[in-house]
C-alpha atoms as a PDB file:
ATOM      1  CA  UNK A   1      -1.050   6.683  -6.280  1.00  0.00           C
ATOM      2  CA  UNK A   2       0.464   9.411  -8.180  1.00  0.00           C
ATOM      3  CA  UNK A   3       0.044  13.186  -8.151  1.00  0.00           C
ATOM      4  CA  UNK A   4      -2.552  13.238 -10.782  1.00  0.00           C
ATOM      5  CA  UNK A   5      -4.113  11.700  -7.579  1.00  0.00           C
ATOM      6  CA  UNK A   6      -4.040  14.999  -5.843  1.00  0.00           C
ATOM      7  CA  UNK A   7      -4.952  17.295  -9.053  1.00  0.00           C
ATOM      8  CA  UNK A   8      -8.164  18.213  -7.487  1.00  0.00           C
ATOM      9  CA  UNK A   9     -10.948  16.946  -9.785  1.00  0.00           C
ATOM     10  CA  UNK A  10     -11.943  14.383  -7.575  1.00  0.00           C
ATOM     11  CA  UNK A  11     -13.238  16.204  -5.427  1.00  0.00           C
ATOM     12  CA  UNK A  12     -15.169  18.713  -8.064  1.00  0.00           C
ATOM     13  CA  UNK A  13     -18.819  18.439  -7.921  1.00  0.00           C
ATOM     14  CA  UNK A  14     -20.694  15.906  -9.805  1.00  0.00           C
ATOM     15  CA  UNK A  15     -23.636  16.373 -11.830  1.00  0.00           C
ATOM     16  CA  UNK A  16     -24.372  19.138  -9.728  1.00  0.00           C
ATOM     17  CA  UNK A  17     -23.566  17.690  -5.940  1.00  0.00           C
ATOM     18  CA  UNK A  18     -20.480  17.040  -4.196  1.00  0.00           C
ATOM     19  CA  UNK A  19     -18.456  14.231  -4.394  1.00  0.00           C
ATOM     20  CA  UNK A  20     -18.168  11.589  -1.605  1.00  0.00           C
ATOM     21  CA  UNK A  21     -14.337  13.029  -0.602  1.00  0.00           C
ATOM     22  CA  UNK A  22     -15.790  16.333  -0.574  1.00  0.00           C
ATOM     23  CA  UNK A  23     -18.618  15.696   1.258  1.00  0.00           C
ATOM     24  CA  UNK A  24     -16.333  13.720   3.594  1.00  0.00           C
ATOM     25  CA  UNK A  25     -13.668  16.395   3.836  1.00  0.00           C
ATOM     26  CA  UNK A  26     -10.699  14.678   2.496  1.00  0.00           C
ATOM     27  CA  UNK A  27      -8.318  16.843   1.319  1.00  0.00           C
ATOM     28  CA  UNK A  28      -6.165  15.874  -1.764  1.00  0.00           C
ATOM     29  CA  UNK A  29      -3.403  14.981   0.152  1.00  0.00           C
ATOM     30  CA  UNK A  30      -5.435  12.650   2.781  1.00  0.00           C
ATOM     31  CA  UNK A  31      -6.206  11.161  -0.330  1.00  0.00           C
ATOM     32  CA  UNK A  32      -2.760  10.686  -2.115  1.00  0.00           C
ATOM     33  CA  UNK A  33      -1.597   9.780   1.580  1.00  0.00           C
ATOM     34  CA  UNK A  34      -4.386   6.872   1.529  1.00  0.00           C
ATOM     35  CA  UNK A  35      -3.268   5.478  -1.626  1.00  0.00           C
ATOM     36  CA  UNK A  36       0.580   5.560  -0.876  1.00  0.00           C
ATOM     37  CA  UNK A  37      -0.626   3.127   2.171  1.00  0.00           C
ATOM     38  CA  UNK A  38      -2.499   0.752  -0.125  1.00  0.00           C
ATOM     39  CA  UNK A  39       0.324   0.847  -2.857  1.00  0.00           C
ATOM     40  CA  UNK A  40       2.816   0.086   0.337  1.00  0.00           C
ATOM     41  CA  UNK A  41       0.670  -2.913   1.084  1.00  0.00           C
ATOM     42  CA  UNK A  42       0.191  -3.951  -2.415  1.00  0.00           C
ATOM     43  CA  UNK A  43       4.537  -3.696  -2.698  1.00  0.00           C
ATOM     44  CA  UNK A  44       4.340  -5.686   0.469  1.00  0.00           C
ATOM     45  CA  UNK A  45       2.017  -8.718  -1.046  1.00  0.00           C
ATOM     46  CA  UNK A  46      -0.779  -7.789   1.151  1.00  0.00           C
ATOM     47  CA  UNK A  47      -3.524  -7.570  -1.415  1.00  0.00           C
ATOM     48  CA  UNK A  48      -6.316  -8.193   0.848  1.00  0.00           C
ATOM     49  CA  UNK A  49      -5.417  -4.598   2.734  1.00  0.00           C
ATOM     50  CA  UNK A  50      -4.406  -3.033  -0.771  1.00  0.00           C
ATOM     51  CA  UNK A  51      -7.750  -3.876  -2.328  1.00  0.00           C
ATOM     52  CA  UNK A  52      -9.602  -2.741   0.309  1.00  0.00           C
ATOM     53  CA  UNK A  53      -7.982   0.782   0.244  1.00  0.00           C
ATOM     54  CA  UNK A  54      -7.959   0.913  -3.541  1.00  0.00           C
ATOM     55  CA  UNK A  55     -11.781   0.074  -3.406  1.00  0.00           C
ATOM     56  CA  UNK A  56     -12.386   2.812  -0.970  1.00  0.00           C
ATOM     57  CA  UNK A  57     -10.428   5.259  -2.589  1.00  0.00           C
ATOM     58  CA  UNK A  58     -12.776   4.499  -5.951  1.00  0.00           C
ATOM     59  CA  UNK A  59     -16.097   4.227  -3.505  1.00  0.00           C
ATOM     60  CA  UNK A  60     -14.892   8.072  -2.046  1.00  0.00           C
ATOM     61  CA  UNK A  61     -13.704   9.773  -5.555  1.00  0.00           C
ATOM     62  CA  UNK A  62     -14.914   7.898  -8.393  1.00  0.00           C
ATOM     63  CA  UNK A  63     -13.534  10.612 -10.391  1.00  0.00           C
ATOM     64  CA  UNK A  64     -10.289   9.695  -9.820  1.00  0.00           C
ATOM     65  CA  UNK A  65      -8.450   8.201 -12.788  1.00  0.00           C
ATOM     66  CA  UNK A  66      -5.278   6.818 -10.002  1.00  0.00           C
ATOM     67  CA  UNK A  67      -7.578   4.827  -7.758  1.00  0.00           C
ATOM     68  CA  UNK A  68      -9.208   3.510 -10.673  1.00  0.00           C
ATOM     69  CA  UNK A  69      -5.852   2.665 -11.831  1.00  0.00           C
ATOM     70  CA  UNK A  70      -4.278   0.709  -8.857  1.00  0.00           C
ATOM     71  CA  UNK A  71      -7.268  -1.069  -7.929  1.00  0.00           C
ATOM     72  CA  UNK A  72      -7.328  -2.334 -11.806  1.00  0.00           C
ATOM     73  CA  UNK A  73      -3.215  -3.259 -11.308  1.00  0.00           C
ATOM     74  CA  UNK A  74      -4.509  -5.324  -8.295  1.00  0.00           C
ATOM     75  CA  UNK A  75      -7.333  -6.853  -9.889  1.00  0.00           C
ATOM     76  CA  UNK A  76      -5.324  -7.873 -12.936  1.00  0.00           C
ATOM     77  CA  UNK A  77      -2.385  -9.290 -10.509  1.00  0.00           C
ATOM     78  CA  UNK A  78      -5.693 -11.572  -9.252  1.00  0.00           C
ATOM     79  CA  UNK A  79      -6.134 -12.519 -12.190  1.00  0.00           C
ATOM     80  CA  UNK A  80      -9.502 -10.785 -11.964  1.00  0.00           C
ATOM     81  CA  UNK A  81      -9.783  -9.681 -15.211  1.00  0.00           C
ATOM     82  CA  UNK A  82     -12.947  -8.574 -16.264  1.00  0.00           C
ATOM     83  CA  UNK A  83     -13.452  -6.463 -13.265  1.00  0.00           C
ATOM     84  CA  UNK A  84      -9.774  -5.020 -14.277  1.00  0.00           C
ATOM     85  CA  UNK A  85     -10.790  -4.711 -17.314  1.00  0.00           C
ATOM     86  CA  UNK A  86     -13.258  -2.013 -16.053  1.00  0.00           C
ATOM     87  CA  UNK A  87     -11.496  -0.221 -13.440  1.00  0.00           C
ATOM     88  CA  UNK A  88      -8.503   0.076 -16.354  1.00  0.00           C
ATOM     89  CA  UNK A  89     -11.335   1.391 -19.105  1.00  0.00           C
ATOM     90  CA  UNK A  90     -12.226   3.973 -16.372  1.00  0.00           C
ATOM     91  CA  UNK A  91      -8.739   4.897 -15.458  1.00  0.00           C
ATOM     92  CA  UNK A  92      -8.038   5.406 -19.532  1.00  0.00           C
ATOM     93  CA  UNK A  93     -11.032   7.128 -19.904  1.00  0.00           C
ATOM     94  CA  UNK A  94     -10.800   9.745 -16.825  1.00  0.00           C
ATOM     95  CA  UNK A  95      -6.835  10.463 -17.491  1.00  0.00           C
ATOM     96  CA  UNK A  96      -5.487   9.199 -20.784  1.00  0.00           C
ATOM     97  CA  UNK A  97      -2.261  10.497 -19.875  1.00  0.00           C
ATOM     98  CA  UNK A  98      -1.459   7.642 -17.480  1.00  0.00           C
ATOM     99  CA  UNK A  99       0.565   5.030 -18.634  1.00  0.00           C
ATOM    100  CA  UNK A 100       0.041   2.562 -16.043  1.00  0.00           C
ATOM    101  CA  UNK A 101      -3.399   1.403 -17.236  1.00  0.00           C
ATOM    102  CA  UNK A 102      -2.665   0.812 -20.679  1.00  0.00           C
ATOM    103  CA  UNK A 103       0.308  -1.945 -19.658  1.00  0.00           C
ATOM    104  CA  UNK A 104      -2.098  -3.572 -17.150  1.00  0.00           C
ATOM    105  CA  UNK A 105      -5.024  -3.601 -19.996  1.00  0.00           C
ATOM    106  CA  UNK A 106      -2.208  -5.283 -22.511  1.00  0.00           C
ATOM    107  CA  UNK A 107      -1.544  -7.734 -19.747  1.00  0.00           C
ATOM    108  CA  UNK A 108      -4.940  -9.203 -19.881  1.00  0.00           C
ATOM    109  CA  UNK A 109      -5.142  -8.898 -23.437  1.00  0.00           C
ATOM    110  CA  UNK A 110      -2.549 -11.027 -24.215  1.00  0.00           C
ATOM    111  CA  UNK A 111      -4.010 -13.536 -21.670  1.00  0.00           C
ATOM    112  CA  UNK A 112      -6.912 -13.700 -23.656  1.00  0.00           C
ATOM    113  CA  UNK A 113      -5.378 -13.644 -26.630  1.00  0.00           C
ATOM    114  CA  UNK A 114      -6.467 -10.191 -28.060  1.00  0.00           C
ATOM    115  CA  UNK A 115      -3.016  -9.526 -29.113  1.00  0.00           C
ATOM    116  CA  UNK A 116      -3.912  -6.073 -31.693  1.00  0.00           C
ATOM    117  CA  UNK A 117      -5.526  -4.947 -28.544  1.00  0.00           C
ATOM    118  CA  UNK A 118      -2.737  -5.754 -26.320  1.00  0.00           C
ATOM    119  CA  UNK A 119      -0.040  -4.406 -29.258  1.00  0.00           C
ATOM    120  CA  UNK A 120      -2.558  -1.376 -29.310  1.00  0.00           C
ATOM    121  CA  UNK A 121      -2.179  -0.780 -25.350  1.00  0.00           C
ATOM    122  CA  UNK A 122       1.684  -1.519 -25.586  1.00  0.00           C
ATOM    123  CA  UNK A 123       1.737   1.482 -28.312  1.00  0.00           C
ATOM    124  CA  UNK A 124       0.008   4.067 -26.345  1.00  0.00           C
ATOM    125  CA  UNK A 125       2.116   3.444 -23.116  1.00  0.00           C
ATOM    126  CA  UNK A 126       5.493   3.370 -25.003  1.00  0.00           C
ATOM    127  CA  UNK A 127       4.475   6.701 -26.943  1.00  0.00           C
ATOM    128  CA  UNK A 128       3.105   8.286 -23.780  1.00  0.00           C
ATOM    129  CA  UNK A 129       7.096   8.448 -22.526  1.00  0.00           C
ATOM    130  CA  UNK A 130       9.308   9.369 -25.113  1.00  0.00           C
ATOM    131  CA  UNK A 131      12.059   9.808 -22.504  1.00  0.00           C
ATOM    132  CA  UNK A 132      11.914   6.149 -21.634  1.00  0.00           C
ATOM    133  CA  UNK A 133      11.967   7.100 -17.861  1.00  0.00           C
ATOM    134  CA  UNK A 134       8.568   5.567 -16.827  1.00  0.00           C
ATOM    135  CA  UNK A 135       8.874   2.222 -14.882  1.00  0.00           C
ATOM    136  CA  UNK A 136       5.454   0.700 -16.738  1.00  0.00           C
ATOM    137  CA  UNK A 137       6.595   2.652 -20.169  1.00  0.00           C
ATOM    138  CA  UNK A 138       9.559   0.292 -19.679  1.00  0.00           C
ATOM    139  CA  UNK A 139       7.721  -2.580 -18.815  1.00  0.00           C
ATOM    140  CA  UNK A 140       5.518  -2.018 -22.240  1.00  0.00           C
ATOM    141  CA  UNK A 141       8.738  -2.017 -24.214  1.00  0.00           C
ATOM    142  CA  UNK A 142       9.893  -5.427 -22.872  1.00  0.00           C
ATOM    143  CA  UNK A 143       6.420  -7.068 -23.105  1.00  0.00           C
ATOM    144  CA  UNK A 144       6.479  -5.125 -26.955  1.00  0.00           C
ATOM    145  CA  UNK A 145       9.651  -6.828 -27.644  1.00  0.00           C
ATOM    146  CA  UNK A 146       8.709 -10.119 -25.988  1.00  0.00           C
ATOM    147  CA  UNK A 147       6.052 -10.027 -28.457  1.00  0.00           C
ATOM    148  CA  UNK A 148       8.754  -9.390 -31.451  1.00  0.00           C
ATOM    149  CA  UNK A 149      10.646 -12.014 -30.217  1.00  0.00           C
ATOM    150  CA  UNK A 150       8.077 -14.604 -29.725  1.00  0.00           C
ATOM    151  CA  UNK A 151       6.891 -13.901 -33.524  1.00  0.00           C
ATOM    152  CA  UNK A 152      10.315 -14.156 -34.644  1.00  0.00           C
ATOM    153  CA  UNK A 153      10.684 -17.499 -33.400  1.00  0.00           C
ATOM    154  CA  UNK A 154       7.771 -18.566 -35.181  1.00  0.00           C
ATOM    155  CA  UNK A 155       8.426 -16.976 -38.421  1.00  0.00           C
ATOM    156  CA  UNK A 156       5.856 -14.068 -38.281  1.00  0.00           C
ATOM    157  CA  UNK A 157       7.748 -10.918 -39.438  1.00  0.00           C
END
C-alpha cells in the first residue's frame, strides 16, 4: 500500500453515511499499516494471507484506489483475471494517478490478446513517470519494449 493509501478519502462519508473504516475507527495509518502486512505476505508468496488482507482492506474502504490496487496485482498473479480486471478498473477509476494498475491491466491484456489495450495501459504508466524512477513505470517500459522487440522479429514495424 502506498501513501495515497493514507490520503484520507477513504474514510470520507459516502452517499451521505460513513464509511466502514470510519465507522470502525481505523485511522489512516491502521490502514496503510494493514496493507504493508498484506504486501509483506504477498513479497513473501503467501497469497492466501495477502488476499485475505487486500479483500478486507477493499470490504472496510471501498474508496480506496490502493487496496483496490493490490488486491487486483494479486488477483492477476492468480491468474484471476476477470475479477482483476475489476479491482484494476476501480483502482484506475478512484486514483488515475497510480501507475501500478495500469501495468497489471496490460498484463492481462496481453494474455488475452488485447494488445492496443495492453499498448494503451503500457502508455499511461510510462507517461505517468517521466523521471523513470517508478518500479512498475519500469516494468511498463520493458514489457513496452518486449512488445517492440517481439514485432520486430516478426516484421511488424
Amino acid at each position: 500500500m502506498d501513501e495515497k493509501a493514507t490520503n484520507g478519502r477513504g474514510a470520507a462519508q459516502e452517499s451521505g453515511r460513513a464509511t466502514p473504516r470510519a465507522r470502525l475507527g481505523i485511522s489512516p495509518e491502521e490502514f496503510a499499516e494493514m496493507g504493508r502486512v498484506g504486501a509483506m505476505y504477498y513479497e513473501h508468496g503467501n497469497l492466501e494471507k495477502a488476499r485475505t488482507i487486500f479483500e478486507g482492506l477493499v470490504e472496510i474502504d471501498p474508496q480506496s484506489a490502493a487496496a483496490h490496487s493490490a488486491l487486483g496485482a494479486l488477483l492477476t498473479r492468480t491468474e484471476r483475471y476477470d475479477e482483476a480486471l475489476r479491482h484494476l478498473d476501480s483502482a484506475v477509476e478512484l486514483d488515475p494517478g497510480q501507475i501500478a494498475p495500469y501495468v497489471n491491466r496490460a498484463e492481462i491484456f496481453i494474455k488475452r490478446g488485447r494488445a492496443e489495450e495492453a499498448v494503451a495501459n503500457l502508455r499511461r504508466a510510462i507517461a505517468l513517470d517521466p523521471s523513470e524512477r517508478d518500479p512498475a513505470a519500469n516494468r511498463a517500459r520493458a514489457m513496452a519494449l518486449g512488445i517492440a522487440e517481439a514485432l520486430k522479429a516478426q516484421g511488424i514495424n
